[in-house]
C-alpha atoms as a PDB file:
ATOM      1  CA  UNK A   1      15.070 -25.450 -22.695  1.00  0.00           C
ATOM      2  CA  UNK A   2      18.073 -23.932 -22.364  1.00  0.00           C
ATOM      3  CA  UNK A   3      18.760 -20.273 -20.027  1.00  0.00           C
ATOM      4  CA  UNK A   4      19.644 -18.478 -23.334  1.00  0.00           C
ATOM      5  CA  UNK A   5      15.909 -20.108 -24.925  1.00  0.00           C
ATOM      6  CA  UNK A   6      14.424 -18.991 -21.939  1.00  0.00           C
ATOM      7  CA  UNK A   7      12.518 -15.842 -22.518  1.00  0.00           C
ATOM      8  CA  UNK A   8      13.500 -13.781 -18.954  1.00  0.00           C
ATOM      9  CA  UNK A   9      11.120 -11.848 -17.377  1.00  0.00           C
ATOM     10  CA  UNK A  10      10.866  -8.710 -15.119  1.00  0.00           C
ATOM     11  CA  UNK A  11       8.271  -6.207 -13.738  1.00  0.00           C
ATOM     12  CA  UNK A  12       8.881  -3.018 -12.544  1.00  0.00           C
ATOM     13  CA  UNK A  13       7.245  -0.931  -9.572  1.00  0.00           C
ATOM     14  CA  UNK A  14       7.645   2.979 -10.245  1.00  0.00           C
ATOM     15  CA  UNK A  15       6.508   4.516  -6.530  1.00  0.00           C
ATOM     16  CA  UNK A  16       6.128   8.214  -5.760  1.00  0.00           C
ATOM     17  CA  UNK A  17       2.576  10.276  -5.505  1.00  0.00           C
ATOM     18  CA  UNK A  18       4.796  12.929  -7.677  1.00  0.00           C
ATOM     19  CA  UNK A  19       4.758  10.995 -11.048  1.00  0.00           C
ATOM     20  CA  UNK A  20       1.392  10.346 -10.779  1.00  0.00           C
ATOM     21  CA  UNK A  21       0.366  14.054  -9.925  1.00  0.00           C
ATOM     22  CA  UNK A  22       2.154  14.716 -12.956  1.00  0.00           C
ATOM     23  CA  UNK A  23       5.011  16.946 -11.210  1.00  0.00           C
ATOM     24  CA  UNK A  24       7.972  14.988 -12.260  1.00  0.00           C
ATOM     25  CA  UNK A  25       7.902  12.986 -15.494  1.00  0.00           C
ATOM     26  CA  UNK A  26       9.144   9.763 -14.953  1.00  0.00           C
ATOM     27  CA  UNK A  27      12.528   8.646 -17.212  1.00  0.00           C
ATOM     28  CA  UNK A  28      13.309   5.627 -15.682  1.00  0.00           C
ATOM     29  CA  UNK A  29      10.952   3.120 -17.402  1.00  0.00           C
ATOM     30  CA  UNK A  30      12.780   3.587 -20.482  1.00  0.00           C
ATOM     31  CA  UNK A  31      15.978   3.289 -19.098  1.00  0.00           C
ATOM     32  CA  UNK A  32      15.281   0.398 -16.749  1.00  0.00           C
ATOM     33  CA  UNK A  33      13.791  -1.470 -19.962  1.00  0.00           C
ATOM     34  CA  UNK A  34      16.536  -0.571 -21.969  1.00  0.00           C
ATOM     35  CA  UNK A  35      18.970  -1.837 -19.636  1.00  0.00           C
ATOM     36  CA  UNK A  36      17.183  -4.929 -19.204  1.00  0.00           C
ATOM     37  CA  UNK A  37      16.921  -5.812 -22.928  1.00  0.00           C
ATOM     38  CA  UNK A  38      20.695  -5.372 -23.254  1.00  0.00           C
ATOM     39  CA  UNK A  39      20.803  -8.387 -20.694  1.00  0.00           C
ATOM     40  CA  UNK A  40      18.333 -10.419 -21.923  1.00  0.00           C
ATOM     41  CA  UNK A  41      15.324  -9.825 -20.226  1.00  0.00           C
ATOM     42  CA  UNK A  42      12.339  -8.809 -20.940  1.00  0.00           C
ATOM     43  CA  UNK A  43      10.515  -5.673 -18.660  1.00  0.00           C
ATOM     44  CA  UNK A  44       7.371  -7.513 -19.207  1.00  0.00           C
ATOM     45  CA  UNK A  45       4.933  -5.221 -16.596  1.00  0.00           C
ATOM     46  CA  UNK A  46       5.272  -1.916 -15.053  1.00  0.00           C
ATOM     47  CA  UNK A  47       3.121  -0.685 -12.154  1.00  0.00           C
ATOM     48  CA  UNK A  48       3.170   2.593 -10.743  1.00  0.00           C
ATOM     49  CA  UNK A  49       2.017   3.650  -7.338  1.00  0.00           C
ATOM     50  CA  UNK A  50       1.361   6.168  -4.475  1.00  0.00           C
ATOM     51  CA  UNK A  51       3.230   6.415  -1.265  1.00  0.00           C
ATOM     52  CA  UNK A  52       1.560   4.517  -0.007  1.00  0.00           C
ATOM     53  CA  UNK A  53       2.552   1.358   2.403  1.00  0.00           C
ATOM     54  CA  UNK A  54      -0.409  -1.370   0.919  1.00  0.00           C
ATOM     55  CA  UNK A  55      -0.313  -0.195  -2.682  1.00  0.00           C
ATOM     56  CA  UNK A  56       3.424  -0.760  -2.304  1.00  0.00           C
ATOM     57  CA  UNK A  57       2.777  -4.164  -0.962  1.00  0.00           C
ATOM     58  CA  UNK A  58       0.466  -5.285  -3.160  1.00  0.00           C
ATOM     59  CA  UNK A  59       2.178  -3.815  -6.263  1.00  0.00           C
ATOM     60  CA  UNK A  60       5.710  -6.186  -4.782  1.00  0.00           C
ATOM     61  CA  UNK A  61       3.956  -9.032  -4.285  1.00  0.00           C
ATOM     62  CA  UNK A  62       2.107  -9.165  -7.503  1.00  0.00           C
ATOM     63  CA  UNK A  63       5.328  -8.817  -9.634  1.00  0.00           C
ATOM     64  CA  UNK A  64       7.658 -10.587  -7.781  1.00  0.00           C
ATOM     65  CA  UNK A  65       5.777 -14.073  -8.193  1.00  0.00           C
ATOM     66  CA  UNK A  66       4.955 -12.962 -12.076  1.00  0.00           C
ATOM     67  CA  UNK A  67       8.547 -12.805 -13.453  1.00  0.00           C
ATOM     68  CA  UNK A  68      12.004 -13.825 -12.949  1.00  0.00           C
ATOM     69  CA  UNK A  69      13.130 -10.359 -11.458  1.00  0.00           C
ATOM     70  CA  UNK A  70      11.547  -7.576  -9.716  1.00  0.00           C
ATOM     71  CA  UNK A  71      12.658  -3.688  -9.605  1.00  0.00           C
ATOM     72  CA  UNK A  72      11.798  -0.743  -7.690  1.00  0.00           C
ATOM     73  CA  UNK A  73      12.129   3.020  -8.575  1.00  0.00           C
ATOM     74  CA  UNK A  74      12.101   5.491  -6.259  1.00  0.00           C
ATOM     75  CA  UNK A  75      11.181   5.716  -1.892  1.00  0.00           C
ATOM     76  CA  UNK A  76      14.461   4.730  -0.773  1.00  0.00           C
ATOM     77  CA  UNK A  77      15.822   8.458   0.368  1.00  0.00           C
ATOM     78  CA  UNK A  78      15.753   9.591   3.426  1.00  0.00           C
ATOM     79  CA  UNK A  79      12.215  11.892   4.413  1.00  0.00           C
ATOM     80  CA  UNK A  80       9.767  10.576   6.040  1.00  0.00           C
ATOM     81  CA  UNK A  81       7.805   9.154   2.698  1.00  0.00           C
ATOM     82  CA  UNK A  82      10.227   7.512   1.652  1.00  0.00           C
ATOM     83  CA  UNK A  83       8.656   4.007   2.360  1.00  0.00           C
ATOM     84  CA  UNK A  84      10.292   1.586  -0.211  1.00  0.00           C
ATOM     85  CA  UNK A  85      12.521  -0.446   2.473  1.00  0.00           C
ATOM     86  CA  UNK A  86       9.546  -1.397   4.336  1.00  0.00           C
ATOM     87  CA  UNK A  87       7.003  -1.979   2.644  1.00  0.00           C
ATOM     88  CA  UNK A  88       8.970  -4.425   0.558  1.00  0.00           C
ATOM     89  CA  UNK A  89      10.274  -6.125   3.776  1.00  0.00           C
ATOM     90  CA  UNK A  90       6.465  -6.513   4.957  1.00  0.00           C
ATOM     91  CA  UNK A  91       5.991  -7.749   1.408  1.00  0.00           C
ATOM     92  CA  UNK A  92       8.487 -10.559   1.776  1.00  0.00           C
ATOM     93  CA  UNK A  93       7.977 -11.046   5.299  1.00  0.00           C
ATOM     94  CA  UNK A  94      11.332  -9.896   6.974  1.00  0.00           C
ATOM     95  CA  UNK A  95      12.454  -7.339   9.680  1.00  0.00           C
ATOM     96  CA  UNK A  96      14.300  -4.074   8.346  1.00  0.00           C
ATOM     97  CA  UNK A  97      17.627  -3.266   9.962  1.00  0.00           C
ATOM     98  CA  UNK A  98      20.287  -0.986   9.369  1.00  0.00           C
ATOM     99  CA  UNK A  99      23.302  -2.259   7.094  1.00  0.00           C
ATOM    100  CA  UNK A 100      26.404  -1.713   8.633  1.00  0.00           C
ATOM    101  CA  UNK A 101      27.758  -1.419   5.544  1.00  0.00           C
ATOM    102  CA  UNK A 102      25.418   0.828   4.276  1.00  0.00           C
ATOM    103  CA  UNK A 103      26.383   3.037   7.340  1.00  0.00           C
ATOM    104  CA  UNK A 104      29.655   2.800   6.742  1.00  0.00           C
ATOM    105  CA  UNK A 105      29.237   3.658   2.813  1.00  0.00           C
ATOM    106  CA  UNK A 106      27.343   7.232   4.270  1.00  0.00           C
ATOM    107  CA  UNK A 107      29.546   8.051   7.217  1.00  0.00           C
ATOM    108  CA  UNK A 108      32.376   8.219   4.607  1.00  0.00           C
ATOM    109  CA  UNK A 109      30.130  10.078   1.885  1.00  0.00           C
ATOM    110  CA  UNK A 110      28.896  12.849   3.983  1.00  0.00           C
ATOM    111  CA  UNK A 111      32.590  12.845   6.737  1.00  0.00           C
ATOM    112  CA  UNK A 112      34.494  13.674   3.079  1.00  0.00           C
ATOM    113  CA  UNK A 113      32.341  16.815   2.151  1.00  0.00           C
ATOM    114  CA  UNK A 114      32.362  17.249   6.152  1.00  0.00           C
ATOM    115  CA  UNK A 115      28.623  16.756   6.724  1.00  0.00           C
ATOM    116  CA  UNK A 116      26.873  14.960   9.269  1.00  0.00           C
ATOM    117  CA  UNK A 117      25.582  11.714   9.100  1.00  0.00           C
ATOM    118  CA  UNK A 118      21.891  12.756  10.569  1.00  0.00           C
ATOM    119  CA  UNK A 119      19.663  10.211  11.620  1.00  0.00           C
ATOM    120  CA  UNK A 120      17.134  11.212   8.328  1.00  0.00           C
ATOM    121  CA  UNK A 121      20.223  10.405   6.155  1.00  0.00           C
ATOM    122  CA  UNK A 122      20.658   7.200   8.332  1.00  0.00           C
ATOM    123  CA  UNK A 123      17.540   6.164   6.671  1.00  0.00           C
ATOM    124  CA  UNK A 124      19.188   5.351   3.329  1.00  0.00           C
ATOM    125  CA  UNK A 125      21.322   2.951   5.233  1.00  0.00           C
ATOM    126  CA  UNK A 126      18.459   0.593   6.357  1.00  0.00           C
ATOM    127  CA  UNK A 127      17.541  -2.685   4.304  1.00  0.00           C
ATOM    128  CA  UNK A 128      15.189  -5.443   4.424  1.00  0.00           C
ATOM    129  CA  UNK A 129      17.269  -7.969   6.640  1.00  0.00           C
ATOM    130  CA  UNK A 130      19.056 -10.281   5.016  1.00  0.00           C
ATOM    131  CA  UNK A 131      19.595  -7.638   1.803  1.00  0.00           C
ATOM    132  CA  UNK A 132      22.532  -6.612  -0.453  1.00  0.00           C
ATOM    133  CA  UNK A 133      23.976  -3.703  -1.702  1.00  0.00           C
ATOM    134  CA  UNK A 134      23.746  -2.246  -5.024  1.00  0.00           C
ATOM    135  CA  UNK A 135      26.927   0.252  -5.198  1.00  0.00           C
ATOM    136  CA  UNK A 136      26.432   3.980  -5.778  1.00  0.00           C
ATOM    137  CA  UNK A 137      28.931   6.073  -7.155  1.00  0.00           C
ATOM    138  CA  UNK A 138      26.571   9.397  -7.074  1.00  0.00           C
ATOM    139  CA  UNK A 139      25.188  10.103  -3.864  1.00  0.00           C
ATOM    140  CA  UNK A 140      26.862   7.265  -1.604  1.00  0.00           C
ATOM    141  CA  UNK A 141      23.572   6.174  -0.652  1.00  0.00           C
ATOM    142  CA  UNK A 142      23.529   2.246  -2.168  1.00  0.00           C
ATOM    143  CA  UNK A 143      20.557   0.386  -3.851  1.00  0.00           C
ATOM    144  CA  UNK A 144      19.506  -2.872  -2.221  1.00  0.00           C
ATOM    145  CA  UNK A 145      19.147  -6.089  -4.019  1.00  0.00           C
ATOM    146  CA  UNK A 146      17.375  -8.833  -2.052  1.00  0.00           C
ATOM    147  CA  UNK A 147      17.065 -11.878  -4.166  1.00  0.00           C
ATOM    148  CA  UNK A 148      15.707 -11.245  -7.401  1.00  0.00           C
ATOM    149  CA  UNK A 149      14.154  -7.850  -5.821  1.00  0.00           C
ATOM    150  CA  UNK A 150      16.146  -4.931  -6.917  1.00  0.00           C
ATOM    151  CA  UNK A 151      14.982  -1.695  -5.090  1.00  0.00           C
ATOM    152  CA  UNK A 152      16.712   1.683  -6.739  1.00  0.00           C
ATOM    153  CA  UNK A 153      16.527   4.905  -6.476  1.00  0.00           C
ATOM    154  CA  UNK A 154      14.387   7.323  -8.111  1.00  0.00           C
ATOM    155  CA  UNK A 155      16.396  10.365  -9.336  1.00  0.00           C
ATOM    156  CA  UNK A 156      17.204   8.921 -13.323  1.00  0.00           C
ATOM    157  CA  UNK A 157      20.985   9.501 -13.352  1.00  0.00           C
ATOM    158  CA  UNK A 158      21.360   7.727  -9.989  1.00  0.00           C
ATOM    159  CA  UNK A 159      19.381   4.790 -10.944  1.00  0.00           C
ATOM    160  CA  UNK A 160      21.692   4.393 -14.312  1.00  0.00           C
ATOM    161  CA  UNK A 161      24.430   3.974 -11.756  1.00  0.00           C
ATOM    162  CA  UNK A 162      22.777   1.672  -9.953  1.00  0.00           C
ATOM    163  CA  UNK A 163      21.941  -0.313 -13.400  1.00  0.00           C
ATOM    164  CA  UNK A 164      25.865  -0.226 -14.381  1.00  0.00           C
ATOM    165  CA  UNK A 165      26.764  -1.827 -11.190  1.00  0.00           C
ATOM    166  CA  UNK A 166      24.585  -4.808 -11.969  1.00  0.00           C
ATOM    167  CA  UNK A 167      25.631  -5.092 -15.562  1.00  0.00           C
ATOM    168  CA  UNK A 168      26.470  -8.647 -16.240  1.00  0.00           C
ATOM    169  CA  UNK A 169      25.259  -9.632 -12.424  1.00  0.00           C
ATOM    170  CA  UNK A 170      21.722 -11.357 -13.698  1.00  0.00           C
ATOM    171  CA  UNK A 171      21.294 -14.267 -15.370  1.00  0.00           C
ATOM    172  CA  UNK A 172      19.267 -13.852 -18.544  1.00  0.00           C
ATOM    173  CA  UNK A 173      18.859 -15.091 -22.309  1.00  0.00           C
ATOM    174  CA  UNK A 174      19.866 -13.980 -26.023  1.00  0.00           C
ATOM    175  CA  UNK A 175      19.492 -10.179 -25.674  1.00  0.00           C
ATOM    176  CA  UNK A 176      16.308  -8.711 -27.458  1.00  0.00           C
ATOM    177  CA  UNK A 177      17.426  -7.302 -31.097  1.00  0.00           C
ATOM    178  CA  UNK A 178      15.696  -4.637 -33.017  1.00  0.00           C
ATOM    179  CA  UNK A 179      15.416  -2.566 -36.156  1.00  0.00           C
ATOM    180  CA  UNK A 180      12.676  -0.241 -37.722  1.00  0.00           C
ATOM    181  CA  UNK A 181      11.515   0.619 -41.046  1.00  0.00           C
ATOM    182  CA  UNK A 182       9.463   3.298 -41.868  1.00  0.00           C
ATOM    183  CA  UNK A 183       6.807   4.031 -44.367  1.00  0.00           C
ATOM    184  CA  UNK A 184       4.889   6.964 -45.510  1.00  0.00           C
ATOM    185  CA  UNK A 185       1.062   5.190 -44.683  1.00  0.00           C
ATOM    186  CA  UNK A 186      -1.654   4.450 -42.380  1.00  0.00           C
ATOM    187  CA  UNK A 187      -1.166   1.928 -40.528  1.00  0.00           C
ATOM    188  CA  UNK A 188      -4.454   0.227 -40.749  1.00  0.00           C
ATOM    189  CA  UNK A 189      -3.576  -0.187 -45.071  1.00  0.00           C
ATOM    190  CA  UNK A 190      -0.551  -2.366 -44.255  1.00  0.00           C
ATOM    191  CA  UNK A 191      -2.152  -4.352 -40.993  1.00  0.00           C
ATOM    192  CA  UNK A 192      -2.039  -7.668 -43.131  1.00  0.00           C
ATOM    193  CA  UNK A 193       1.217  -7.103 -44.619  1.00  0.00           C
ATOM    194  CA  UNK A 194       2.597  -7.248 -40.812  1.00  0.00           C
ATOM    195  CA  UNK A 195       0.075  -9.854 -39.978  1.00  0.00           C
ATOM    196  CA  UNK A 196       1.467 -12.150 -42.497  1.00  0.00           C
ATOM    197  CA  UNK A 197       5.350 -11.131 -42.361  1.00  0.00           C
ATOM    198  CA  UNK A 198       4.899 -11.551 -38.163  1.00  0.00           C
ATOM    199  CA  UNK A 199       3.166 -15.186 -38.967  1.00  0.00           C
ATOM    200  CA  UNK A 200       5.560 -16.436 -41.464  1.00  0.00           C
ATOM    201  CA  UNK A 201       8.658 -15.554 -38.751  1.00  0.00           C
ATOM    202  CA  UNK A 202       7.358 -17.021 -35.507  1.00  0.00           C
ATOM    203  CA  UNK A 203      10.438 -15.916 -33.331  1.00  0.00           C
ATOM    204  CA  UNK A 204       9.673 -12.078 -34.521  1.00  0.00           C
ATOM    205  CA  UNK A 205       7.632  -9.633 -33.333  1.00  0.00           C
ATOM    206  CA  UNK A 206       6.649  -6.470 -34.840  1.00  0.00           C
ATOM    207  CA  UNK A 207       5.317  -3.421 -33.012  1.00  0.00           C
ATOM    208  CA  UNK A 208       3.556  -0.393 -35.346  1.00  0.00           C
ATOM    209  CA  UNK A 209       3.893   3.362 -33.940  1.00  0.00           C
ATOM    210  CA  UNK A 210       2.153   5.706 -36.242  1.00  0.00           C
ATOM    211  CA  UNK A 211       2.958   9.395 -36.512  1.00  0.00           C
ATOM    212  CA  UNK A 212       1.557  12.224 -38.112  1.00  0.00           C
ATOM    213  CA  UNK A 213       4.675  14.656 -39.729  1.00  0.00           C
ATOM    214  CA  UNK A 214       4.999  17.257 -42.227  1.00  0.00           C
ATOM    215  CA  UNK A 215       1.136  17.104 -42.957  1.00  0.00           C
ATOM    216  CA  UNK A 216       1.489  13.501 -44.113  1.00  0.00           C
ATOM    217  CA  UNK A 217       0.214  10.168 -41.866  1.00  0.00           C
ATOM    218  CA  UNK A 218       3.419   7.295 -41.347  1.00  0.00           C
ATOM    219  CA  UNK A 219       4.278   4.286 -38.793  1.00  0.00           C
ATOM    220  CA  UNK A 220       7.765   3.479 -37.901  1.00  0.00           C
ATOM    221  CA  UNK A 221       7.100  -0.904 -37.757  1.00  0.00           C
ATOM    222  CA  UNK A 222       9.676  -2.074 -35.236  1.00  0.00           C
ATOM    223  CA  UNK A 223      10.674  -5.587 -35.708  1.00  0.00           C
ATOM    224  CA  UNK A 224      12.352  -7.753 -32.713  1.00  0.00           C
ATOM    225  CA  UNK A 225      14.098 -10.987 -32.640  1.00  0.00           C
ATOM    226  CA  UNK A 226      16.679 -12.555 -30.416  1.00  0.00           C
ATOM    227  CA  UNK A 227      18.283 -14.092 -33.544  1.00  0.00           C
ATOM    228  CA  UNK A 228      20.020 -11.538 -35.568  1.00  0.00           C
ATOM    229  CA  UNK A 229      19.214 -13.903 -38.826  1.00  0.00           C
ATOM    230  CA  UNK A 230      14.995 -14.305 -38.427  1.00  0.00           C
ATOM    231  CA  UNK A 231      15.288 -10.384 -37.820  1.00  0.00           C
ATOM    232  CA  UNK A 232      17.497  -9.696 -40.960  1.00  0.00           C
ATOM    233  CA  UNK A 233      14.991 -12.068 -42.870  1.00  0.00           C
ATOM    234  CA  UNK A 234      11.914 -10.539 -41.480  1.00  0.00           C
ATOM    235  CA  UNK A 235      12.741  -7.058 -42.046  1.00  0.00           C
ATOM    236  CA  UNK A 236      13.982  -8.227 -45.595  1.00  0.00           C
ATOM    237  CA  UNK A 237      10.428 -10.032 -46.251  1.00  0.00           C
ATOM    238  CA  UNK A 238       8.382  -6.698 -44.953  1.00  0.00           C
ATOM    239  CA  UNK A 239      10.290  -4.079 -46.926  1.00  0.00           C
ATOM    240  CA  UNK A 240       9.554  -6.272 -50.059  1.00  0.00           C
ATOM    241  CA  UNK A 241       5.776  -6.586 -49.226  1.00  0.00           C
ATOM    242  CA  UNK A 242       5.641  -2.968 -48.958  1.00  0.00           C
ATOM    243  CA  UNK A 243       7.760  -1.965 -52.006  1.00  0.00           C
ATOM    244  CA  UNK A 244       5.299  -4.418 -53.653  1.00  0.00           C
ATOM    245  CA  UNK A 245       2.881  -2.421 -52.546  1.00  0.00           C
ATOM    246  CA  UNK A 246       4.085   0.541 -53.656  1.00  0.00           C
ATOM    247  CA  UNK A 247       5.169   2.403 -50.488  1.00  0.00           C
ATOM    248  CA  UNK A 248       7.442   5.041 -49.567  1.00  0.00           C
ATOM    249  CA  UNK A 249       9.530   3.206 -47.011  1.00  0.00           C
ATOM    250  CA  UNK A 250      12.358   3.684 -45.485  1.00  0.00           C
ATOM    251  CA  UNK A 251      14.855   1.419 -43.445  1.00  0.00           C
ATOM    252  CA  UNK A 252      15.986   2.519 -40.282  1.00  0.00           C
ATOM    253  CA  UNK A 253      12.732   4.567 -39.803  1.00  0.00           C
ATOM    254  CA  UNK A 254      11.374   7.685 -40.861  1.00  0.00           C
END
């Protein structure tokens, strides 16, 4: 097999005790998977936890052995529950120091909008040892890449930064292609139809999201592919079983 057959893997560990009390609503799933599927890789888990230093752990070490890549949102700022950094370097067994190029990267943010580099801003600078840096244009404060363990922050627009400045850094396969059709019906009355369309193109997939619009019950069917040609031919084959069917569909989705 080659690396563009392989199908590339990654989990992804939300942390913070505020998306799960419901205070902030997380955006970075999407985005993170997303990203991912642009590069050929598949976010195959995601696992979201307290503050909370063995939950952390435990949520690290599962993923990390499970799939080719592991990322981190959020617990890498600079209060005191902010425990990202070490609990992943007790996951993998390492001593947490401060990057001195980390420091550097924050004496220069904060000494050019003449703030002080305090020692609870010092925080963002440490790193499981051994670690590298994932550049940050927003807030100077980097991300930290150690192996395939990619720990980011957890504000959205600073994590997309994060994401851009590993564009193109990970090794991964054909990148995950998609298109929709939509049609005005349950679900459940066209469950064969995708059964059989799914089963007669084995390299497609096809996910079914029903809605409820206007007064009137629909599903948006999502097909996937890594080759553009099995996805053109499967969404060819299902729009023809449902116009044979006589369905309102529509291609692109509804």
């Amino acid at each position: 097999m080659t690396a563009s057959e392989k199908i590339w893997t990654a989990g992804l560990v939300v942390i913070g005790d505020e998306i799960l009390s419901g205070r902030t609503h997380d955006k970075n799933i999407a985005q993170v998977a997303s990203w991912l599927q642009v590069q050929g890789i598949r976010l195959s888990e995601v696992r979201v936890v307290p503050d909370v230093m063995e939950r952390i752990v435990e949520a690290v070490n599962a993923l990390r052995e499970g799939y080719d890549y592991l990322f981190t949102t959020g617990g890498i700022g600079p209060t005191h529950d902010d425990i990202t950094v070490d609990a992943v370097a007790q996951a993998l067994g390492v001593n947490v120091i401060v990057h001195p190029e980390a420091r550097e990267m924050l004496e220069n943010y904060y000494s050019n909008r003449d703030m002080e580099l305090t020692e609870a801003r010092l925080r963002m600078a440490r790193v499981p040892e051994g670690a590298e840096l994932i550049p940050n244009r927003m807030s100077g404060a980097p991300g930290i890449k150690y192996g395939k363990v990619h720990l980011m922050a957890g504000v959205p627009h600073i994590t997309a930064g994060m994401l851009d400045a590993l564009t193109g850094t990970l090794e991964g396969g054909a990148p995950l292609l998609t298109e929709t059709v939509g049609c005005w019906t349950a679900e459940s009355e066209v469950a064969d139809v995708l059964r059989e369309v799914e089963k007669a193109h084995q390299n497609c997939q096809i996910g079914s999201y029903p809605f409820f619009r206007e007064g009137r019950v629909g599903a948006n069917f999502v097909v996937r592919s890594t080759s553009e040609d099995n996805l053109r031919s499967a969404v060819d084959t299902l729009c023809e079983a449902l116009g044979e069917e006589g369905l309102d569909f529509t291609p692109g989705g509804i």
